[in-house]
Protein backbone atom coordinates (compact mmCIF):
# COMPACT_ATOMS: atom_id res chain seq x y z
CA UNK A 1 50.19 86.11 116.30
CA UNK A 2 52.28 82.66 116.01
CA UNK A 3 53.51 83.89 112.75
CA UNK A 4 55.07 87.22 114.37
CA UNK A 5 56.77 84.94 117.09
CA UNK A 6 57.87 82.80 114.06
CA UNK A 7 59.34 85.55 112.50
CA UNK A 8 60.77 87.34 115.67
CA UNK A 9 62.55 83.83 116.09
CA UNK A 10 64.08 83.39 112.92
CA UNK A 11 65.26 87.15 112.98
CA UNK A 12 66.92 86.48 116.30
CA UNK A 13 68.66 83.60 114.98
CA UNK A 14 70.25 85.66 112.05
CA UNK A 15 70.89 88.61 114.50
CA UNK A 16 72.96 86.17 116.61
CA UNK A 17 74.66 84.60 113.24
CA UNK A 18 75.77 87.99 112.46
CA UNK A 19 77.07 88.87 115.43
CA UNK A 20 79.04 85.10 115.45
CA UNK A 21 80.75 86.80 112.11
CA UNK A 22 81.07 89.89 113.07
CA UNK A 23 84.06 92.13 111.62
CA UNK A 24 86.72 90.52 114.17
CA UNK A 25 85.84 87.24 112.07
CA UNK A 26 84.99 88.28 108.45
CA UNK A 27 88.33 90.79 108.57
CA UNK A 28 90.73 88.11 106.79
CA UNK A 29 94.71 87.97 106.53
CA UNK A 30 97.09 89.38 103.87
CA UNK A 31 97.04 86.98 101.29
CA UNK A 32 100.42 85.20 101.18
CA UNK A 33 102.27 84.00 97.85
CA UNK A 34 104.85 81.44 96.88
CA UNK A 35 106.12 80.30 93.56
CA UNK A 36 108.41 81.59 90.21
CA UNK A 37 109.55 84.81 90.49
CA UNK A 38 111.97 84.40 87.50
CA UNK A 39 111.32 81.48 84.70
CA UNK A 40 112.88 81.21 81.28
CA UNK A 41 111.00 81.65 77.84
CA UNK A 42 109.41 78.12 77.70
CA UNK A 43 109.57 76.83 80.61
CA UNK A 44 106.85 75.70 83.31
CA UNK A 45 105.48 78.39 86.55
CA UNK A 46 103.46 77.87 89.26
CA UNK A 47 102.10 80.67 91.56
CA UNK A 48 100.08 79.55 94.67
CA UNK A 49 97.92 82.01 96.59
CA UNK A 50 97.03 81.01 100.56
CA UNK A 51 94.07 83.24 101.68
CA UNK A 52 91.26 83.13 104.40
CA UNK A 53 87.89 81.51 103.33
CA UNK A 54 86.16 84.70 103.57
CA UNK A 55 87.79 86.11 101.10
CA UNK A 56 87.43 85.84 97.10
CA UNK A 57 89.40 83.78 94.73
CA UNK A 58 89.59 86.26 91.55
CA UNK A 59 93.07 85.55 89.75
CA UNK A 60 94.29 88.99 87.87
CA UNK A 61 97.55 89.87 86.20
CA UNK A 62 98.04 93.88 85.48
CA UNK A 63 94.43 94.50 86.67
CA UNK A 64 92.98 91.73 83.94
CA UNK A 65 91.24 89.07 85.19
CA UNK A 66 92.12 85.97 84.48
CA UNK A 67 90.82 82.74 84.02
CA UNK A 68 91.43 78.63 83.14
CA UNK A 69 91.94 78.11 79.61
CA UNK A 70 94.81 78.19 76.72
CA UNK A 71 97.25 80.53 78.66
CA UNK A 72 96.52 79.52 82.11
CA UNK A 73 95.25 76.56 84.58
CA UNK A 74 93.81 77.83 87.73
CA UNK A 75 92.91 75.16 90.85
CA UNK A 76 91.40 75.43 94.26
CA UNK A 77 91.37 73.67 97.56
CA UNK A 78 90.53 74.00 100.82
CA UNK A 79 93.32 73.73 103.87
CA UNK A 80 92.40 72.17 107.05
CA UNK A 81 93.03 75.12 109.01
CA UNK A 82 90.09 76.67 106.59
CA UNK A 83 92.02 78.05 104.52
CA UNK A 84 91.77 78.52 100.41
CA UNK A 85 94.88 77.53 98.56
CA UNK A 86 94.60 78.57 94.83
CA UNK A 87 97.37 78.04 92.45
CA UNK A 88 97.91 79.27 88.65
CA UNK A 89 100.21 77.99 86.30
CA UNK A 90 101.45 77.71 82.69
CA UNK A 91 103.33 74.72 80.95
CA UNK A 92 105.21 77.18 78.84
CA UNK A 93 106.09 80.64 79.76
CA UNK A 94 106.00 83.40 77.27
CA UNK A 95 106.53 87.05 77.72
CA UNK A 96 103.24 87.68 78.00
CA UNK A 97 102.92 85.62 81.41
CA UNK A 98 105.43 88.45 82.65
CA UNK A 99 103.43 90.73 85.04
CA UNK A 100 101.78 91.33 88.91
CA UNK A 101 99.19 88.71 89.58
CA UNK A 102 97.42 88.29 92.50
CA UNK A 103 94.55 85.88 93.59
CA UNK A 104 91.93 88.48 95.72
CA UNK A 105 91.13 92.03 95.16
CA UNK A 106 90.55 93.24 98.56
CA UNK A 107 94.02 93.53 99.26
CA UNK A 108 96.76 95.32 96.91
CA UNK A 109 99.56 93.04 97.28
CA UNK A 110 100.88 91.31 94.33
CA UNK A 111 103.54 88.61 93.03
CA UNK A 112 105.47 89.82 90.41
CA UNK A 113 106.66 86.72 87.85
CA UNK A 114 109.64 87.96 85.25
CA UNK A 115 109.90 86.12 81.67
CA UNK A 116 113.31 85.98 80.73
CA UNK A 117 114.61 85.06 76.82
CA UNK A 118 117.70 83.16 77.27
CA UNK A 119 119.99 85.38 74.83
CA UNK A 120 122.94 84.27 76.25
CA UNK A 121 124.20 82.25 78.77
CA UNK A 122 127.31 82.65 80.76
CA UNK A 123 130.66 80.28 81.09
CA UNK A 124 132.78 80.82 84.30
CA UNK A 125 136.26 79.63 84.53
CA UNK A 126 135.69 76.69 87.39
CA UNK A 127 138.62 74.56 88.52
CA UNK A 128 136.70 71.82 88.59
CA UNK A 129 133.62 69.86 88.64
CA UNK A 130 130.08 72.46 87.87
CA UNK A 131 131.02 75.30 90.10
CA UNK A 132 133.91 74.48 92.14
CA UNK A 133 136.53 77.60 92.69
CA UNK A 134 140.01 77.28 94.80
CA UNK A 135 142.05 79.78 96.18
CA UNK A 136 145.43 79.43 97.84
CA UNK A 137 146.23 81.28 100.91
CA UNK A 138 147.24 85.08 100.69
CA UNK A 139 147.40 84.70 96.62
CA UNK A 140 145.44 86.30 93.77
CA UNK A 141 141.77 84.61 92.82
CA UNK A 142 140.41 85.67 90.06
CA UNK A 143 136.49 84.33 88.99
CA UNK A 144 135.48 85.08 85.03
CA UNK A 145 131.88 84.80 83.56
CA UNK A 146 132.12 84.64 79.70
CA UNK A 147 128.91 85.50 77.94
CA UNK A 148 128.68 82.25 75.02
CA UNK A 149 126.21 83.82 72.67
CA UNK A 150 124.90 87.01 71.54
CA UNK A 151 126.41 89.61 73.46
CA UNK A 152 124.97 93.42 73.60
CA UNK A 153 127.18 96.59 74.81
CA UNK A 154 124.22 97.17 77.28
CA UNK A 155 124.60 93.89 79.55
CA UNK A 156 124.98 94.73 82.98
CA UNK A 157 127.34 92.58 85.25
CA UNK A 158 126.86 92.33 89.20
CA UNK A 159 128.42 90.38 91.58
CA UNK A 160 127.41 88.64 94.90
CA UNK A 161 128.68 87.03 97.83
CA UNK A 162 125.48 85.04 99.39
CA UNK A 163 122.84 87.73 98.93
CA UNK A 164 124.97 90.84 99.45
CA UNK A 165 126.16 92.32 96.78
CA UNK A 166 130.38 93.32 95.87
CA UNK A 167 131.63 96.48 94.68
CA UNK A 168 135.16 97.53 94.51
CA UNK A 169 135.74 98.29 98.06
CA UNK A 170 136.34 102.01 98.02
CA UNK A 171 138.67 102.09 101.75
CA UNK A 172 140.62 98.60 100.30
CA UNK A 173 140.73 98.89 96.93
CA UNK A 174 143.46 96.51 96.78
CA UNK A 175 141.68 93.57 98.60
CA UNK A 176 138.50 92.89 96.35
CA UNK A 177 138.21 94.35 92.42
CA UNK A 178 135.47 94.07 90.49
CA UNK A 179 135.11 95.54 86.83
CA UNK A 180 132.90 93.97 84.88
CA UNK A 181 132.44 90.28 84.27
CA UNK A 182 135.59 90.05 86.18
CA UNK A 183 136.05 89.99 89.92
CA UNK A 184 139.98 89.68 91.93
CA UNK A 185 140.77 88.73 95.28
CA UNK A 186 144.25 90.18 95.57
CA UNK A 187 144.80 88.50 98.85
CA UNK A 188 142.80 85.51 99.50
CA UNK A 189 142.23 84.41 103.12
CA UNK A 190 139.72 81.97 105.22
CA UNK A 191 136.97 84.84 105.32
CA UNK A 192 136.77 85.13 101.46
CA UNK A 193 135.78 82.15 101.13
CA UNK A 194 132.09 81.11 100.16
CA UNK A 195 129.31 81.55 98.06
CA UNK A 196 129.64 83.64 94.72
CA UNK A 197 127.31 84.43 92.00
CA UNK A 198 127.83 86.86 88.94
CA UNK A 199 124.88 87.48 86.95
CA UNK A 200 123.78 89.14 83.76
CA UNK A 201 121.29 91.52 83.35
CA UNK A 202 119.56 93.27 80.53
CA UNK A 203 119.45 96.92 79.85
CA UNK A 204 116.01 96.86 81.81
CA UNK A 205 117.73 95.15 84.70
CA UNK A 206 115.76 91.90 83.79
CA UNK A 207 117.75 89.00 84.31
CA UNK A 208 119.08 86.65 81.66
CA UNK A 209 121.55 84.31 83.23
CA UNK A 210 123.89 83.81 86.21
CA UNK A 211 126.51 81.34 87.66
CA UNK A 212 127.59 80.25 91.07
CA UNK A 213 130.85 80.14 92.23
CA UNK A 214 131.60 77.63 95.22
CA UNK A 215 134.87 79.21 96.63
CA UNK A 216 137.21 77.00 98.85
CA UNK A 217 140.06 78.09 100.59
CA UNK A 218 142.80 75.29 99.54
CA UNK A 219 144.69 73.39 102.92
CA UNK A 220 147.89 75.54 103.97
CA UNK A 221 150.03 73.81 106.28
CA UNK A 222 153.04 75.59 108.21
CA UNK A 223 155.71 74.26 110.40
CA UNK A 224 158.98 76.14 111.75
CA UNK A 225 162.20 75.29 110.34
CA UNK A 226 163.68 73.64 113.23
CA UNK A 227 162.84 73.48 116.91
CA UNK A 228 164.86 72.42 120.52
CA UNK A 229 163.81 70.72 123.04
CA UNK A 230 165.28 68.72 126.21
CA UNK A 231 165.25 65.06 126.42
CA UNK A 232 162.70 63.81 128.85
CA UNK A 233 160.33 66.79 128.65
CA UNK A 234 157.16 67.04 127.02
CA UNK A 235 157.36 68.21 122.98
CA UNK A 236 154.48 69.83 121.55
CA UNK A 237 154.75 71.30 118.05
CA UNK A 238 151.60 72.92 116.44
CA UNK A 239 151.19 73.29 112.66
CA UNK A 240 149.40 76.60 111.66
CA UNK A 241 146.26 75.64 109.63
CA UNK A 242 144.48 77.12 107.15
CA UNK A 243 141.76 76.12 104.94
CA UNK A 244 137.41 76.07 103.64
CA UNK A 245 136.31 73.72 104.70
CA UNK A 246 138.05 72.63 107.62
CA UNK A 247 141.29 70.20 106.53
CA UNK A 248 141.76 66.90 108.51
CA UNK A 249 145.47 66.69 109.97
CA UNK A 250 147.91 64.09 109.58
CA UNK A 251 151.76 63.86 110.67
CA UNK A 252 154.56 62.39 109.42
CA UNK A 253 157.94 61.50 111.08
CA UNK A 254 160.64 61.01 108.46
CA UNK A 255 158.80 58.68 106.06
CA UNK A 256 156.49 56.69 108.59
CA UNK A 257 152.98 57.83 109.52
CA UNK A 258 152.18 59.10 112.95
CA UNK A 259 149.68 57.57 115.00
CA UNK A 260 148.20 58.31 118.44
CA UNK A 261 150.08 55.52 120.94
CA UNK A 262 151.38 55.77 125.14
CA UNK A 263 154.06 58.30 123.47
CA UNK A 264 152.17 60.16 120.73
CA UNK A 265 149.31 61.95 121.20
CA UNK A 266 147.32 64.72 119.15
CA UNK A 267 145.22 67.81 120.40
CA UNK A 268 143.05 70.07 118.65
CA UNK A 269 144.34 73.96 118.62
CA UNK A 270 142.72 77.39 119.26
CA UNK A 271 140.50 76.98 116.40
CA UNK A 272 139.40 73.42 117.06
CA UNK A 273 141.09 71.93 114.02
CA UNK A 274 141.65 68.58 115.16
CA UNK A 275 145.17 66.79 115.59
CA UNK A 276 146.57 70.18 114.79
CA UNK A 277 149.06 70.22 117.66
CA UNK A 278 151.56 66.83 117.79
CA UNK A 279 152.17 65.81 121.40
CA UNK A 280 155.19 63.53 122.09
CA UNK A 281 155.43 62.87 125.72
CA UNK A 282 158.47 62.10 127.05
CA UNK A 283 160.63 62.87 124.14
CA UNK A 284 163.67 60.92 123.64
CA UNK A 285 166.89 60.59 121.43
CA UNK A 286 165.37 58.84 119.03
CA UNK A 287 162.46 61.46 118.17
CA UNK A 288 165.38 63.33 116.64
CA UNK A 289 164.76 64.39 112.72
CA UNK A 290 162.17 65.63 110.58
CA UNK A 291 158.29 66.50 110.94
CA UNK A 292 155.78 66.87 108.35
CA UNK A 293 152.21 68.25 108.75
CA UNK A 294 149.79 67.75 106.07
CA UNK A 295 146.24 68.15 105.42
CA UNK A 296 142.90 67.91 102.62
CA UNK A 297 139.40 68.78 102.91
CA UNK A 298 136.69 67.75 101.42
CA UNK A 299 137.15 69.12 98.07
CA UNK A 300 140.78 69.10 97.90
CA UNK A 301 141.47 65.30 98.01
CA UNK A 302 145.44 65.75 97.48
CA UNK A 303 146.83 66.50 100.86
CA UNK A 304 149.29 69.55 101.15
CA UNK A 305 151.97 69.39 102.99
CA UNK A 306 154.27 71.62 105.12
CA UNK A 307 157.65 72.33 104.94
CA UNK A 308 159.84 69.89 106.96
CA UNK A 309 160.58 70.97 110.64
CA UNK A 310 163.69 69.46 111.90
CA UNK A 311 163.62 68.66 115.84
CA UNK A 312 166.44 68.87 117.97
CA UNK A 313 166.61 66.89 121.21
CA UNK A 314 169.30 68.14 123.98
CA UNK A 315 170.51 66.22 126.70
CA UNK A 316 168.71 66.67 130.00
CA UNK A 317 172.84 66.95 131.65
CA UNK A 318 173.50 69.07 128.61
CA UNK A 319 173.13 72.32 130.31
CA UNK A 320 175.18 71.12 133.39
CA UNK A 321 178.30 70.90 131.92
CA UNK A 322 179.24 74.48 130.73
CA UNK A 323 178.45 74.97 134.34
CA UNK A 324 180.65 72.53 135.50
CA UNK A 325 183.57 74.23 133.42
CA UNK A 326 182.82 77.30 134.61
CA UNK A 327 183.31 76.24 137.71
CA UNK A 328 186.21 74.50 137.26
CA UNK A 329 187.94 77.46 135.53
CA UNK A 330 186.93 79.51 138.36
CA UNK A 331 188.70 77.30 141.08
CA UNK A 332 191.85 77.33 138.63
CA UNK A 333 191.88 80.73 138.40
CA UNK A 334 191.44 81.16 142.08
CA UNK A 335 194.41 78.50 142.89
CA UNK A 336 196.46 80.35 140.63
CA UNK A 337 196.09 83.66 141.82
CA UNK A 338 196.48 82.01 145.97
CA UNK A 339 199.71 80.24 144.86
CA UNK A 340 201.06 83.18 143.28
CA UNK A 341 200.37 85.62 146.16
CA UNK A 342 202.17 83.18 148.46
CA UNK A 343 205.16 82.74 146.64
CA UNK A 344 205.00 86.87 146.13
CA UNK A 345 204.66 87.27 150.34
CA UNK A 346 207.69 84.67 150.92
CA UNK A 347 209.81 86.22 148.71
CA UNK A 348 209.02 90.26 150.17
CA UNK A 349 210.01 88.06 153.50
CA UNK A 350 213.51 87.06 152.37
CA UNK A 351 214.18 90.38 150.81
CA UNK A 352 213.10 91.93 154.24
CA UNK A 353 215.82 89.97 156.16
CA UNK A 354 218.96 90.26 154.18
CA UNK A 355 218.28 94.10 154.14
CA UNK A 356 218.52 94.71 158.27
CA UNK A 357 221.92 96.00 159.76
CA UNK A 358 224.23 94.03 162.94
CA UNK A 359 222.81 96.63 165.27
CA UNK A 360 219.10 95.10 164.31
């Protein structure tokens, strides 16, 4: 009898483990994956495998499982959320590390790991420094790859700007061309600039090599010719800015540099490009000559500069005097005309007189 109530005991304890992990519990996450998804012929990859503890650490690649030993090292360890973190790697890839592993097989999803044989690399024509590209403003830019080694008919080229790739745009054909290891900007402006990549691919569409292309939009600094304004007022002449990444603004007045005082001042313009608009408040006679904008970024170091804009200050009275000779010219004419019609009315007089009989 006490070994039945033993026994009903211990049965209600599993019962109640059971229930504790019940399918809500046991029912585990998607594994998740990080690592190599591309690695060169001899070169090191890691793949690292985050699962739930209830679930099964069994490494495969193509449906083989695998374990640690010559081709592979495979480690565990436990999160302190309670999770299992497992990661396999190699010190030197080969192509036959190229395949789908993943770390449990209760769930089909997989990280796919591509070995690539360098056959050829690529050489892009760079302005300067590892991967440095400028364009001017509204000109041609032109980026070339150059495969240096063996090349094969069956290469495949493909361009990208960030992660979207370019294609010859088929509505404006004559903005963006690409054709090959080749790609033209007919008319480079502020929005073209950025982030390109052309890469090489094998007949298989597995990769072999790529290069980055950090596109800058070189400073362009306008001015107008010449400009007119009245002594005394406020002057405020704005130099239209363009440039990746933003240029810094300077100002020259003939040959001396411009900086902010009572009667100088700068302000930022509609695109918040500081010091863009020069502010001379009043300005006098002596303000009279020629402005220069310029600007450089922080990969153009040479500033640009604008054309020269040559100001022209009026006199505040100048406006007056054509009026006042107006004026004058007016009352001339009008004395004229009165002295003339008075002489005309005496004269009719006399003539009136002389022309009347005795009888009159």
């Amino acid at each position: 009898m006490c070994w039945n109530s033993l026994s009903v005991v211990v049965y209600s304890v599993v019962f109640c483990a059971l229930l504790d992990f019940g399918p809500s519990r046991v029912l585990a996450d998607e594994p998740s994956y990080e690592g190599n998804t591309t690695v060169r012929d001899g070169d090191p990859f890691k793949i690292t495998c985050r699962v739930s503890m209830f679930q099964v650490i069994k490494w495969q690649k193509d449906g083989h499982t695998l374990v640690t030993g010559e081709h592979y090292n495979i480690s565990e360890a436990v999160t302190n959320d309670n999770m299992f973190v497992s990661t396999i790697m190699a010190n030197s890839a080969s192509s036959m590390h190229s395949g789908a592993y993943r770390c449990t097989t209760q769930y089909n999803k997989f990280h796919v790991l591509y070995v690539v044989t360098a056959q050829a690399t690529i050489k892009a024509n760079y302005d300067y420094g590892d991967n440095h590209k400028i364009g001017e403003y509204k000109s041609k830019l032109t980026l070339i790859c150059n495969i240096d080694g063996t090349q094969d008919p069956e290469y495949i080229w493909k361009w990208f700007k960030g992660d979207n790739q370019i294609t010859t745009d088929s509505e404006d054909p004559h903005h963006v061309d690409v054709s090959g290891n080749t790609l033209v900007v007919n008319r480079f402006v502020e929005n073209d600039a950025g982030q390109y990549t052309c890469s090489l691919f094998s007949s298989k569409n597995s990769p072999i090599d790529k290069k980055v292309f950090n596109v800058v939009l070189k400073p362009y600094m306008k001015l107008p010719k010449t400009a007119t304004f009245i002594e005394g007022e406020k002057m405020e002449l704005e130099c239209i800015v363009y440039g990746v990444p933003t240029p810094e603004v300077s100002w020259k007045f003939e040959n001396t540099t411009l900086v902010p005082s009572e009667h100088i001042k700068f302000l930022p313009n509609k695109k918040n490009i500081t010091n863009a608009i020069l502010v001379l408040d009043p300005i006098t006679m002596k303000d009279r000559g020629n402005f220069i904008c310029s600007g450089k970024n922080s990969v153009v170091y040479e500033p640009v500069h604008s054309g020269a804009s040559y100001v022209r200050i009026k006199d505040k009275m100048a406006a007056l005097w054509p009026f006042l000779g107006i004026c004058a010219e007016v009352i001339v004419l009008c004395l004229v005309i009165f002295i003339y019609e008075k002489k005309r009315n005496k004269a009719e007089f006399e003539e009136s007189d002389t022309d009347q009989g005795p009888e009159t």
